[in-house]
N, C-alpha and C. Protein backbone atom coordinates (compact mmCIF):
# COMPACT_ATOMS: atom_id res chain seq x y z
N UNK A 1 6.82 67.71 7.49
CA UNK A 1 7.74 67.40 6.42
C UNK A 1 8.85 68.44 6.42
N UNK A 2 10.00 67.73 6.49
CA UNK A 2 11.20 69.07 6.62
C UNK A 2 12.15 68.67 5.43
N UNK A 3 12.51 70.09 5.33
CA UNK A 3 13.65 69.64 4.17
C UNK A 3 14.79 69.27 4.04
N UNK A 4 15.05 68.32 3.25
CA UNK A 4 16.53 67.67 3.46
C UNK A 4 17.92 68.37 3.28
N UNK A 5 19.01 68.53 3.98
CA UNK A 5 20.08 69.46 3.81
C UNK A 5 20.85 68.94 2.83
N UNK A 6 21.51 69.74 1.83
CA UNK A 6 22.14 69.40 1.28
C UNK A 6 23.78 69.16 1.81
N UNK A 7 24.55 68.24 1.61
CA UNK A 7 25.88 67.92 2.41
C UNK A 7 26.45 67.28 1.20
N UNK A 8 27.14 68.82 0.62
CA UNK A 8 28.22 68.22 -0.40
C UNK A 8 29.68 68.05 -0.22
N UNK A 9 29.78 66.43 -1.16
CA UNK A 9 31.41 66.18 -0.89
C UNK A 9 32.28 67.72 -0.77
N UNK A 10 33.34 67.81 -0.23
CA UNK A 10 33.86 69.03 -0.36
C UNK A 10 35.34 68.40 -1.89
N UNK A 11 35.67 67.36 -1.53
CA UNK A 11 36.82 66.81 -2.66
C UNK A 11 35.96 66.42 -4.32
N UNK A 12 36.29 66.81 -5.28
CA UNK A 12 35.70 66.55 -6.24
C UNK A 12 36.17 64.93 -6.91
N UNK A 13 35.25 64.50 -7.32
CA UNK A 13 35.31 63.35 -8.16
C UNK A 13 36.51 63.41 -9.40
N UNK A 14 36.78 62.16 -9.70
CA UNK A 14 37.58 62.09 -10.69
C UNK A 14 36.95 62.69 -11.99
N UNK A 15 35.76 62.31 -11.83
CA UNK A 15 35.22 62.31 -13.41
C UNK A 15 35.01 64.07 -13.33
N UNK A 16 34.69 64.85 -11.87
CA UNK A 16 34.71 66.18 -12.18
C UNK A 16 35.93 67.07 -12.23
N UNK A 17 37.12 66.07 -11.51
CA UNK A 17 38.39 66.59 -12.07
C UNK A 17 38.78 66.70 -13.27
N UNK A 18 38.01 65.88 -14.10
CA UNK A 18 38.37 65.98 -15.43
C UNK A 18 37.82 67.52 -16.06
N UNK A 19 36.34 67.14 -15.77
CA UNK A 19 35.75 68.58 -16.34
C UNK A 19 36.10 69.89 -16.00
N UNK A 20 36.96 70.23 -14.84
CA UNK A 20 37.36 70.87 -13.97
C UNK A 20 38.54 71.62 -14.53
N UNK A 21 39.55 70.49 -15.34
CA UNK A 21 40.47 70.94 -15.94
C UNK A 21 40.42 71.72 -17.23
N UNK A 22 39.18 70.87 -18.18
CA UNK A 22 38.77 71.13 -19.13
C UNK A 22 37.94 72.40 -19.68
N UNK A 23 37.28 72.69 -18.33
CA UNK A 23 36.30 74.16 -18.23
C UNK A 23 37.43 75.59 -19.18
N UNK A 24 36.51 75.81 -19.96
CA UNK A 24 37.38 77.04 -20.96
C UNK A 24 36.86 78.51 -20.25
N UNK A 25 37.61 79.75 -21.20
CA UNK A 25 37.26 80.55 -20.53
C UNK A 25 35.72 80.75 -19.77
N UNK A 26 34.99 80.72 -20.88
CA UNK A 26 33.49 81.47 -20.73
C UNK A 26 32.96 80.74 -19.34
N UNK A 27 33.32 79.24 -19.11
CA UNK A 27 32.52 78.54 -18.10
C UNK A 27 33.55 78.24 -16.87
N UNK A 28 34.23 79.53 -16.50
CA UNK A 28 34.80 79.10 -15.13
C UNK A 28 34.14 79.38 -14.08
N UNK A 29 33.40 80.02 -13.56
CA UNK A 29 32.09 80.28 -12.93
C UNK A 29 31.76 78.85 -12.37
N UNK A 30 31.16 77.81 -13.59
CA UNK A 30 30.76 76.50 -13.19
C UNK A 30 32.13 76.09 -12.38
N UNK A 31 32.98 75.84 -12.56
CA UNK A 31 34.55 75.37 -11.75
C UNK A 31 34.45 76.17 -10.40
N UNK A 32 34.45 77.40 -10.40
CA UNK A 32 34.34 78.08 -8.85
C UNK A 32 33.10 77.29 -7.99
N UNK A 33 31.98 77.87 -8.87
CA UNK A 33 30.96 76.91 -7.76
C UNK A 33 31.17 75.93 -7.83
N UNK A 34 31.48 74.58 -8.37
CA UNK A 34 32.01 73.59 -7.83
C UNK A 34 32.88 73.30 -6.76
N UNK A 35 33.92 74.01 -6.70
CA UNK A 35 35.19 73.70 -6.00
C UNK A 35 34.79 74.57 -4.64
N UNK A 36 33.52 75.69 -4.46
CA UNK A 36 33.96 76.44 -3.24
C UNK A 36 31.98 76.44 -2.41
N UNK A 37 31.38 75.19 -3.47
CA UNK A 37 30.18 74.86 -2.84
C UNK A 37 29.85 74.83 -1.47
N UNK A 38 31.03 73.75 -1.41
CA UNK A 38 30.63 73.71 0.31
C UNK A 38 30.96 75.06 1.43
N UNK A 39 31.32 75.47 0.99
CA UNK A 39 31.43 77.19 1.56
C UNK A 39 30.45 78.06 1.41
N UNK A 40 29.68 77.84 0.09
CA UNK A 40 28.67 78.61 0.14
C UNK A 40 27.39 78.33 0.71
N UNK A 41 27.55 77.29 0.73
CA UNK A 41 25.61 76.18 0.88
C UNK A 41 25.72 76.31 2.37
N UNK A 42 26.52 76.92 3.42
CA UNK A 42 26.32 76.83 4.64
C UNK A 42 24.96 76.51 5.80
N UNK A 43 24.97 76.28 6.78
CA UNK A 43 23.79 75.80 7.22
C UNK A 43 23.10 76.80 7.49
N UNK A 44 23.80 78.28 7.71
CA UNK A 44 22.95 79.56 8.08
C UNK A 44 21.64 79.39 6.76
N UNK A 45 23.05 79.87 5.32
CA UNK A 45 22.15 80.24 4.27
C UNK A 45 21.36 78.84 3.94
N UNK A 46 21.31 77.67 4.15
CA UNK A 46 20.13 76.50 4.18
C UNK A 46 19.30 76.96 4.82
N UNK A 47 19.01 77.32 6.18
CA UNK A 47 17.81 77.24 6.85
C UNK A 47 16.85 78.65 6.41
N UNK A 48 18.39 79.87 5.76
CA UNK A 48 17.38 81.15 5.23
C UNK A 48 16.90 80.64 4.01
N UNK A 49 17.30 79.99 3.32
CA UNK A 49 16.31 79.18 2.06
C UNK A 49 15.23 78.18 2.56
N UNK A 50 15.26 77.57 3.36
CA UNK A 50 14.56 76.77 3.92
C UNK A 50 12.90 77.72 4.54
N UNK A 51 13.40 78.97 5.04
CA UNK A 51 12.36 79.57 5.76
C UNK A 51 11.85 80.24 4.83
N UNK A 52 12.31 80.93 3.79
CA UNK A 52 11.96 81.15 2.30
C UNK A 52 10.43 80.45 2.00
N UNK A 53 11.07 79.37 1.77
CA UNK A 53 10.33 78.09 0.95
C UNK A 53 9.36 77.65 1.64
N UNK A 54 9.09 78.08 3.43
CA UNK A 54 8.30 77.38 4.03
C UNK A 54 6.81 78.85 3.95
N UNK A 55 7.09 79.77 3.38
CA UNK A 55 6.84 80.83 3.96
C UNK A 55 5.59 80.61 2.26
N UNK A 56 5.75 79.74 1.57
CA UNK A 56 5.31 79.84 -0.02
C UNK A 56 3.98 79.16 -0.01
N UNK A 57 4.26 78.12 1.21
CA UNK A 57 2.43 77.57 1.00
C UNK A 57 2.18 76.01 0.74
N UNK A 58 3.85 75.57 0.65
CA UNK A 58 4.47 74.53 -0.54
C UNK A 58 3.61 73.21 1.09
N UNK A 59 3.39 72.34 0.24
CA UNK A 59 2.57 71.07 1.06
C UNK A 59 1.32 71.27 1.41
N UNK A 60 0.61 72.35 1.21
CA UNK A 60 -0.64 72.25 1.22
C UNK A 60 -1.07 71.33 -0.54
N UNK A 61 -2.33 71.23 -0.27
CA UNK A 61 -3.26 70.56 -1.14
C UNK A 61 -3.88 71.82 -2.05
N UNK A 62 -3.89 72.24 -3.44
CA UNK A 62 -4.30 73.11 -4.01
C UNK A 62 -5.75 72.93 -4.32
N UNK A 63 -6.43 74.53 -4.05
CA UNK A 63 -7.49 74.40 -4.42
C UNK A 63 -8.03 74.78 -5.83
N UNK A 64 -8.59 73.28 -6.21
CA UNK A 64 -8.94 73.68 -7.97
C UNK A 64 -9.99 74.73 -8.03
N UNK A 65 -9.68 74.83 -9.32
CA UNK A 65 -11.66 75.90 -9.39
C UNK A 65 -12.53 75.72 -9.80
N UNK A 66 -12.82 74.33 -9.38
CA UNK A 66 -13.65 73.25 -9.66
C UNK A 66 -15.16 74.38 -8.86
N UNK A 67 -15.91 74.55 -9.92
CA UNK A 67 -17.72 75.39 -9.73
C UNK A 67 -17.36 76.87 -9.44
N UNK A 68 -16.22 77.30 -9.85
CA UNK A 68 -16.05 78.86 -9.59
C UNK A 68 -17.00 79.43 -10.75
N UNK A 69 -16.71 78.85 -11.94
CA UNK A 69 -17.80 79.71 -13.14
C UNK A 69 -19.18 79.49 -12.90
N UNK A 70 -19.75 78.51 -12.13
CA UNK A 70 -21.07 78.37 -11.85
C UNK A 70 -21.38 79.16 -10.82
N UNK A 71 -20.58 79.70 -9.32
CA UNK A 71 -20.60 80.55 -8.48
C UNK A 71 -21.24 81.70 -8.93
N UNK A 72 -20.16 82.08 -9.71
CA UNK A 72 -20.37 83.36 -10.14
C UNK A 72 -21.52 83.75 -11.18
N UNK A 73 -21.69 82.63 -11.91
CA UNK A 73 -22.69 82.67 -12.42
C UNK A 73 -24.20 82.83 -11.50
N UNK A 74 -24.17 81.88 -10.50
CA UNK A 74 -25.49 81.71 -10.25
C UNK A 74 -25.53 83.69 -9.20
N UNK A 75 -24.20 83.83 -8.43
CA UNK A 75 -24.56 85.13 -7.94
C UNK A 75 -24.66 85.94 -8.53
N UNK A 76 -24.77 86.34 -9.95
CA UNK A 76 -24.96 87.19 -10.63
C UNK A 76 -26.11 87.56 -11.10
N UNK A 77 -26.79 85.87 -11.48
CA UNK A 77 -28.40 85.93 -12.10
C UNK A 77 -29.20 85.96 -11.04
N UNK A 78 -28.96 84.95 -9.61
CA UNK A 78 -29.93 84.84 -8.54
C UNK A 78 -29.54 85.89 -7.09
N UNK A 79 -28.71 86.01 -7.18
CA UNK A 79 -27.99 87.09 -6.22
C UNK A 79 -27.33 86.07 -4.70
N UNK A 80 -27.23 85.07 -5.11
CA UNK A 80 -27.30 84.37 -3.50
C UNK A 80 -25.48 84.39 -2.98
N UNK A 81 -25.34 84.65 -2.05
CA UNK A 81 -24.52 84.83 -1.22
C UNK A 81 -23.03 83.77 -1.51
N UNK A 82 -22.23 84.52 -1.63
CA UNK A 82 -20.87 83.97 -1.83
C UNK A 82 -20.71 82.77 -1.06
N UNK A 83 -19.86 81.88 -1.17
CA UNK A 83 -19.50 81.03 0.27
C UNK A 83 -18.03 81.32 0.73
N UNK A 84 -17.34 81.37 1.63
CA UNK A 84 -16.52 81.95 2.08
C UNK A 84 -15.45 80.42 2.29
């Protein structure tokens, strides 16, 4: 399973030209990353996020702890051997 790249328009939408214009002081930040996304999301820094994310464990099947309190229980009262 691999991860999908992100490939953003580089021209903004009408409807974000609007917001674009509208952005006040405090939220021009949101307007920069909009307008200079595709510059930043490059394919280098994708695949170093990508190797990130692969490095986490992500697609395995989690293991519940379904009889851990009975484990421990029973090695405590009967002494019998962990299972590994």
């Amino acid at each position: 399973m691999t991860i999908a790249r992100w490939n953003p328009p580089v021209e903004p939408t009408r409807r974000e030209q609007f917001l674009l214009k509208r952005l006040g002081r405090v939220r021009k930040l949101f307007g920069f990353l909009r307008v200079h996304r595709h510059e930043l999301f490059t394919d280098a820094f994708q695949d170093e996020l990508a190797s990130m994310y692969r490095t986490t464990g992500a697609g395995k099947m989690p293991c519940p702890p379904r009889g851990w309190p009975w484990r421990c229980w029973c090695r405590d009262t009967w002494a019998f051997p962990t299972p590994r």
